[in-house]
PDB file of N, CA and C in Angstrom:
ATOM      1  N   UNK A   1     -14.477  18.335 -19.312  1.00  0.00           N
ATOM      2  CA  UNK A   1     -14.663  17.531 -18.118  1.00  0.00           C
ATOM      3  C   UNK A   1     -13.525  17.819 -17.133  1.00  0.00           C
ATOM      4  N   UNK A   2     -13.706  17.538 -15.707  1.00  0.00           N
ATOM      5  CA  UNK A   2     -12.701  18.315 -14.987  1.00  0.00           C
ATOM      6  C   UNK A   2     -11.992  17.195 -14.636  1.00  0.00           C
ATOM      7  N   UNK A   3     -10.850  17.456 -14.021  1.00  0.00           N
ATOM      8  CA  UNK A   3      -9.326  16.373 -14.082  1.00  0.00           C
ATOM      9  C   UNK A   3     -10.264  15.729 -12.546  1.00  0.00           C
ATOM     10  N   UNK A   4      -9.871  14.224 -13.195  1.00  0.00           N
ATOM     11  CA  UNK A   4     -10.014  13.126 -11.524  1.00  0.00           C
ATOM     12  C   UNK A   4      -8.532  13.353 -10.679  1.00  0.00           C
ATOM     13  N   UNK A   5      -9.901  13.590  -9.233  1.00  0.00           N
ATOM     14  CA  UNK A   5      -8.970  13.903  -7.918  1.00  0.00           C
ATOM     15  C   UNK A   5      -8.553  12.798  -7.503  1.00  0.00           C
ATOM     16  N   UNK A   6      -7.210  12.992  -7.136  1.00  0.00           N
ATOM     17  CA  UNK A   6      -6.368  11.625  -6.550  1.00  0.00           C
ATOM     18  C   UNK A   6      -6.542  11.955  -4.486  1.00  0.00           C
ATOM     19  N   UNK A   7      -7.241  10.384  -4.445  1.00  0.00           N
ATOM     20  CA  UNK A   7      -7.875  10.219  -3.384  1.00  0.00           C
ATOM     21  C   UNK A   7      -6.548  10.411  -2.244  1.00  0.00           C
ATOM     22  N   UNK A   8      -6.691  11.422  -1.204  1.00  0.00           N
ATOM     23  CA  UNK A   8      -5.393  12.051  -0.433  1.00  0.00           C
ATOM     24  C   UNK A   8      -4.869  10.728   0.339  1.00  0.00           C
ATOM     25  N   UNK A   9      -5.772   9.963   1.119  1.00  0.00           N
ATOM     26  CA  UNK A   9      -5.348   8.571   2.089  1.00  0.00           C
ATOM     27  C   UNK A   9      -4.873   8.013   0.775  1.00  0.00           C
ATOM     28  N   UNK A  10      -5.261   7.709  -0.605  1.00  0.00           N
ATOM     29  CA  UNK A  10      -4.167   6.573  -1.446  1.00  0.00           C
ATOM     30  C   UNK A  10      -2.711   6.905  -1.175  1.00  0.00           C
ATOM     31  N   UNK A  11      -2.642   8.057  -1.698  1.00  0.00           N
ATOM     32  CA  UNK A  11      -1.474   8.691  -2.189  1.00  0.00           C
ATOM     33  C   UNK A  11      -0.654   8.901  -0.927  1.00  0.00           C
ATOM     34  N   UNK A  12      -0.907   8.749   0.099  1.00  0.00           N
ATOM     35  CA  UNK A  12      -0.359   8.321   1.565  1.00  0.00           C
ATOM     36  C   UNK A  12       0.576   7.074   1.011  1.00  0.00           C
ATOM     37  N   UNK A  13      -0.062   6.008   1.216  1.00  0.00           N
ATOM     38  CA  UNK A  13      -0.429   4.431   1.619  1.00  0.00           C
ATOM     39  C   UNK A  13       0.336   4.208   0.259  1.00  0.00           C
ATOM     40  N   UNK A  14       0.094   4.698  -0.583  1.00  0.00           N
ATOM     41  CA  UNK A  14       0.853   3.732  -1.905  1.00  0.00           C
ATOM     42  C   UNK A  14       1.641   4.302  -2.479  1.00  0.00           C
ATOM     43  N   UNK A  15       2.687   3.857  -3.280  1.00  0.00           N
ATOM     44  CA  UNK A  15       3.870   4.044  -4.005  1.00  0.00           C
ATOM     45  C   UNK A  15       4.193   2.898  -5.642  1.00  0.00           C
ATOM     46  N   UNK A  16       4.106   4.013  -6.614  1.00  0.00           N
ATOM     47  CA  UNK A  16       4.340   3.036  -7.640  1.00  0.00           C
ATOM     48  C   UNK A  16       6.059   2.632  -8.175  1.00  0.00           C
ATOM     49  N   UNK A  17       6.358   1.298  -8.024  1.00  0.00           N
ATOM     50  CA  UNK A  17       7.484   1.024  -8.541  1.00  0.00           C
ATOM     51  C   UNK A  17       7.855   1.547 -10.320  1.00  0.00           C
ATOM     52  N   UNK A  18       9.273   0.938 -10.247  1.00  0.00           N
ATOM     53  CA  UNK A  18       9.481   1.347 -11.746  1.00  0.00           C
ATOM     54  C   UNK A  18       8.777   0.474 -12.724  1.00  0.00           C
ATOM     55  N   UNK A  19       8.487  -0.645 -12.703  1.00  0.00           N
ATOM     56  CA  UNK A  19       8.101  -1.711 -13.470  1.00  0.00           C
ATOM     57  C   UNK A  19       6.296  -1.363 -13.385  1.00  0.00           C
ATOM     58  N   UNK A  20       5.700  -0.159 -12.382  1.00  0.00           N
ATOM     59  CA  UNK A  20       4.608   0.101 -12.711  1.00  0.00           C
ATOM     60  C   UNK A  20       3.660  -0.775 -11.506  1.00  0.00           C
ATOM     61  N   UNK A  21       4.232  -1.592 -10.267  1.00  0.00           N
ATOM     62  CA  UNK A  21       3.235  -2.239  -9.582  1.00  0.00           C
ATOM     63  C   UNK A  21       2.913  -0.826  -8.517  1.00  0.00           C
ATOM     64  N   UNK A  22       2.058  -1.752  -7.503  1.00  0.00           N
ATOM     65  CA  UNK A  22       1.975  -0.578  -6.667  1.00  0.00           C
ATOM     66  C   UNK A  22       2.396  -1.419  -5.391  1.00  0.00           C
ATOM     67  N   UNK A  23       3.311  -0.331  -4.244  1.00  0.00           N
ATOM     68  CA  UNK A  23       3.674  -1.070  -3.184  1.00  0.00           C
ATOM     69  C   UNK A  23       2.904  -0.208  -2.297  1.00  0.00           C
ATOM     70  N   UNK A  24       2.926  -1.577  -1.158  1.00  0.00           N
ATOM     71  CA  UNK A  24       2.401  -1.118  -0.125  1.00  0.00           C
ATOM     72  C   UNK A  24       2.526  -1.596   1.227  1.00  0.00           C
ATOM     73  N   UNK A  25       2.630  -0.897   2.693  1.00  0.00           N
ATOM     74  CA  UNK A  25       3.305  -1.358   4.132  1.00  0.00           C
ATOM     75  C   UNK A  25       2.101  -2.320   4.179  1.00  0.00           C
ATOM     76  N   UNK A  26       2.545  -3.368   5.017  1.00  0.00           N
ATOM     77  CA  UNK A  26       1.517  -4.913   6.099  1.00  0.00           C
ATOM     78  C   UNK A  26       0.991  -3.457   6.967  1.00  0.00           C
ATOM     79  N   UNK A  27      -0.010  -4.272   7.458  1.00  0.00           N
ATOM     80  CA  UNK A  27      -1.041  -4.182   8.837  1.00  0.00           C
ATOM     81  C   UNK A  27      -0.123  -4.746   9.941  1.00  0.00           C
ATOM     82  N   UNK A  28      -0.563  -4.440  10.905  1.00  0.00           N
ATOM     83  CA  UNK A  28      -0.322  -4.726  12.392  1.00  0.00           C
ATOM     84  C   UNK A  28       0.774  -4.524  12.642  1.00  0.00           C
ATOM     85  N   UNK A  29       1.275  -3.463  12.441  1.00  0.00           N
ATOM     86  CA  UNK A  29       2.847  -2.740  12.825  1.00  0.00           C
ATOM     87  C   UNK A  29       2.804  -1.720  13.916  1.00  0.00           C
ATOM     88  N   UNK A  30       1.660  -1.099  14.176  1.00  0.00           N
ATOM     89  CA  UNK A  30       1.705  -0.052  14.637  1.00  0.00           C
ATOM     90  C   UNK A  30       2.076   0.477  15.844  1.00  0.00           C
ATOM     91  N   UNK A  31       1.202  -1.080  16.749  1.00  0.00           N
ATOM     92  CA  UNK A  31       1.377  -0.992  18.079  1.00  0.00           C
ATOM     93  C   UNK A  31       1.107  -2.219  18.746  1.00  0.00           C
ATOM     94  N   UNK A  32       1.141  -2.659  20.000  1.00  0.00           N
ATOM     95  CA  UNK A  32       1.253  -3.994  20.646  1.00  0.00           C
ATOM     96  C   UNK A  32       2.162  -5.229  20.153  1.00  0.00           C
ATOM     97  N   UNK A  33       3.238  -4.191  19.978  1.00  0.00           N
ATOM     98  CA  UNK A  33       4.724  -5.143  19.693  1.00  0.00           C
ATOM     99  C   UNK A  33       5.505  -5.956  20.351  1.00  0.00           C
ATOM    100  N   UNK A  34       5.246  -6.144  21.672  1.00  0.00           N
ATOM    101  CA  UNK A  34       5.893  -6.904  22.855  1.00  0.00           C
ATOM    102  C   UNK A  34       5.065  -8.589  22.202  1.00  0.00           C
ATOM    103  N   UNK A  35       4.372  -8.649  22.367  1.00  0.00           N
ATOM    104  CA  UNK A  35       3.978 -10.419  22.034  1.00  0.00           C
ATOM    105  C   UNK A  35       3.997 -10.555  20.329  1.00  0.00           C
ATOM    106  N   UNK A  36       4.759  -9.850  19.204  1.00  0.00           N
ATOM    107  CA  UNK A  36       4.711 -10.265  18.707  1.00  0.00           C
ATOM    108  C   UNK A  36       5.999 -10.871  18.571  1.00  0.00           C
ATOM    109  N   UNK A  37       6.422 -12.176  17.305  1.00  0.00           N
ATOM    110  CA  UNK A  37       7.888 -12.676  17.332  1.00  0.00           C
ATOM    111  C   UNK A  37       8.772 -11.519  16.687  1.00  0.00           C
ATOM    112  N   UNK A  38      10.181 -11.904  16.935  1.00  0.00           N
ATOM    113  CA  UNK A  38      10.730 -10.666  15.804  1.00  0.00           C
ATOM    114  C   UNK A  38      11.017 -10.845  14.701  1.00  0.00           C
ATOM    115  N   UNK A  39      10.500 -12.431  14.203  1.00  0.00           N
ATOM    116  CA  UNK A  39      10.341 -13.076  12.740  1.00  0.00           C
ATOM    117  C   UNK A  39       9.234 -12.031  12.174  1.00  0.00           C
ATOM    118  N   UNK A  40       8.279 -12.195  13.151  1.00  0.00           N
ATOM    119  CA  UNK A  40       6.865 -11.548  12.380  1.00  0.00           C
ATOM    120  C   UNK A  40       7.163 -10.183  12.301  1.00  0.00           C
ATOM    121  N   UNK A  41       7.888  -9.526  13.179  1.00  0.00           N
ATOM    122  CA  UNK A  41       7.712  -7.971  12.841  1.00  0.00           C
ATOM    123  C   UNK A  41       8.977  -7.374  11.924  1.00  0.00           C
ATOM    124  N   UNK A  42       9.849  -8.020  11.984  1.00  0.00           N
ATOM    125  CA  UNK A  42      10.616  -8.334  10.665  1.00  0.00           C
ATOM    126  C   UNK A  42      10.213  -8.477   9.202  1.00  0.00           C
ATOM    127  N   UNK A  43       9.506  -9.484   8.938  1.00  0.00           N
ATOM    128  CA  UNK A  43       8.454  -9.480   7.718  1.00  0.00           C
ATOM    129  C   UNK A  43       7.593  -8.614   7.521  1.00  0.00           C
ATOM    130  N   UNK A  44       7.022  -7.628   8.619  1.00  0.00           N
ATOM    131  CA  UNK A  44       5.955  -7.168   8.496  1.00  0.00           C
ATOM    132  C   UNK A  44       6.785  -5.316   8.204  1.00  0.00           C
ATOM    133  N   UNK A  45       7.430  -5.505   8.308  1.00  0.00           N
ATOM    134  CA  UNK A  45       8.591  -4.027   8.219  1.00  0.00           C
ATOM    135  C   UNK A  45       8.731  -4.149   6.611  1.00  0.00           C
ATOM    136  N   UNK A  46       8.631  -5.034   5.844  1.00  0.00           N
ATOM    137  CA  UNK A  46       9.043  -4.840   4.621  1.00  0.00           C
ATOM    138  C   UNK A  46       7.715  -4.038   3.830  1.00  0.00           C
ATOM    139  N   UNK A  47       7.839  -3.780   2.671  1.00  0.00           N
ATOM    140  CA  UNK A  47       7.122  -3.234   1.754  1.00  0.00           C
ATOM    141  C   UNK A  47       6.795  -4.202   1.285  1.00  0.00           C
ATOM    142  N   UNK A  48       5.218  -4.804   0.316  1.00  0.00           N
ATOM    143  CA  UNK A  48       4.868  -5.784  -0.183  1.00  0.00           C
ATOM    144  C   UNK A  48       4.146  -4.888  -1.378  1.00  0.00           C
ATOM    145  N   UNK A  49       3.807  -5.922  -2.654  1.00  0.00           N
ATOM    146  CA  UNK A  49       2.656  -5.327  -3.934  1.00  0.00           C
ATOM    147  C   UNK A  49       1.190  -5.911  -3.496  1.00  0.00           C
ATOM    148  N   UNK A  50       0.783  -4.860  -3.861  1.00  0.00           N
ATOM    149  CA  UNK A  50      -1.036  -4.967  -3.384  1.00  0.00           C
ATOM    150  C   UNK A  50      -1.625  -6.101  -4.957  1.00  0.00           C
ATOM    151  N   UNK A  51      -2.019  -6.735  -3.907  1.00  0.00           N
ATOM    152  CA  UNK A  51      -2.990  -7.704  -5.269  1.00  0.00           C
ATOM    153  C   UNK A  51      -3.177  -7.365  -5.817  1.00  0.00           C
ATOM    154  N   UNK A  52      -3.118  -8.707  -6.992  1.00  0.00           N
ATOM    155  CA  UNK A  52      -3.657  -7.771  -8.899  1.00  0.00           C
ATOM    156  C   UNK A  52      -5.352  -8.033  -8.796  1.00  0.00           C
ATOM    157  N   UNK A  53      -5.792  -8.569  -7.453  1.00  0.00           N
ATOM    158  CA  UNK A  53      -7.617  -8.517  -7.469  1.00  0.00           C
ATOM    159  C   UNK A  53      -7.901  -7.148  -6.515  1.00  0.00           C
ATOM    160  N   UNK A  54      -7.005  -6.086  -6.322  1.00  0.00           N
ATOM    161  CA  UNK A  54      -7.030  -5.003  -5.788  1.00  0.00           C
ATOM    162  C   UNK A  54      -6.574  -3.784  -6.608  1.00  0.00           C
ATOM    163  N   UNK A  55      -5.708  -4.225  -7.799  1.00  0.00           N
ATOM    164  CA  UNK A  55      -4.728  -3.091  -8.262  1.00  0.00           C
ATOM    165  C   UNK A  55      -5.761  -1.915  -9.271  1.00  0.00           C
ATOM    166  N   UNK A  56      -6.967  -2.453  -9.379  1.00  0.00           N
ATOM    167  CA  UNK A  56      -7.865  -1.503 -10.345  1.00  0.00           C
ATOM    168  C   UNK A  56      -8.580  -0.794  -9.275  1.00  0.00           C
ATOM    169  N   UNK A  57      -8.380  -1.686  -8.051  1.00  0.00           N
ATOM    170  CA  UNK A  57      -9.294  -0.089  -7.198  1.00  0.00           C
ATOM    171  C   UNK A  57      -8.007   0.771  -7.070  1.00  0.00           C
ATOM    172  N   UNK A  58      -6.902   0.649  -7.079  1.00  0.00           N
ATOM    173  CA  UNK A  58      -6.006   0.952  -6.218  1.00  0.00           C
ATOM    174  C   UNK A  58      -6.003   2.192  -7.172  1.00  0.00           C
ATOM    175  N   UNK A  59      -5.443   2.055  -8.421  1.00  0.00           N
ATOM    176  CA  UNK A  59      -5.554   2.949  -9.196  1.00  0.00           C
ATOM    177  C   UNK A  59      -6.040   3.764  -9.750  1.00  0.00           C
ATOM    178  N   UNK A  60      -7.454   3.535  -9.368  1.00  0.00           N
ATOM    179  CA  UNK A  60      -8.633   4.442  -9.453  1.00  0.00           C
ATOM    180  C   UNK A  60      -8.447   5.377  -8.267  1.00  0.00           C
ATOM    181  N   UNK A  61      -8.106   5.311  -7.356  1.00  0.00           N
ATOM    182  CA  UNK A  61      -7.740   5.936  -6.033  1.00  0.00           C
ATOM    183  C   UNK A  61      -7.224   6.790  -6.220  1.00  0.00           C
ATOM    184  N   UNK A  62      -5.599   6.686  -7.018  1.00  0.00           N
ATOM    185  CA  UNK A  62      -4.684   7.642  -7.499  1.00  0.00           C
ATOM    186  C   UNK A  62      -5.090   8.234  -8.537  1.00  0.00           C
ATOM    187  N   UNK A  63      -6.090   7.791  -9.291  1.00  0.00           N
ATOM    188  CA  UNK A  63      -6.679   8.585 -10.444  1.00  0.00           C
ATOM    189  C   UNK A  63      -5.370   8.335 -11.579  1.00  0.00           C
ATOM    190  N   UNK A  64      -5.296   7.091 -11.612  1.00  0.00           N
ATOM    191  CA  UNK A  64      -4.431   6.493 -12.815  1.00  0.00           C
ATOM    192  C   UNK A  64      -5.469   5.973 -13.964  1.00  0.00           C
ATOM    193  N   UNK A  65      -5.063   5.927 -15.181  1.00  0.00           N
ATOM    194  CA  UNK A  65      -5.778   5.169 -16.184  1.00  0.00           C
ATOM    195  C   UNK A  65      -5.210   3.775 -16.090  1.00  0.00           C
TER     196      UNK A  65
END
């Protein structure tokens, strides 16, 4: 059987920590930054873990078991 391809946009977008989660950047960073606060784009600059009601697609993506 031939090796599962790791989906190219995952492997962008995600990064696995040492403890094995997967991280990943917020939405709405990209552009139309003048009205937002700099509380919000502060928070939104950090790295966050993708839900554990997301983490089995996520990994299927990367072609993880």
């Amino acid at each position: 059987m031939p090796k599962m391809k790791t989906n190219a946009g995952a492997k962008k977008r995600f990064k696995l920590t040492g403890s094995g989660k997967i991280k990943r950047k917020h939405a709405y960073m990209s552009h139309i930054l003048t009205k937002k606060s700099k509380k919000r784009k502060r928070n939104l600059s950090y790295f966050t873990t993708v839900n554990k009601a997301d983490e089995k697609n996520v990994k299927l993506l990367l072609a993880m078991k």
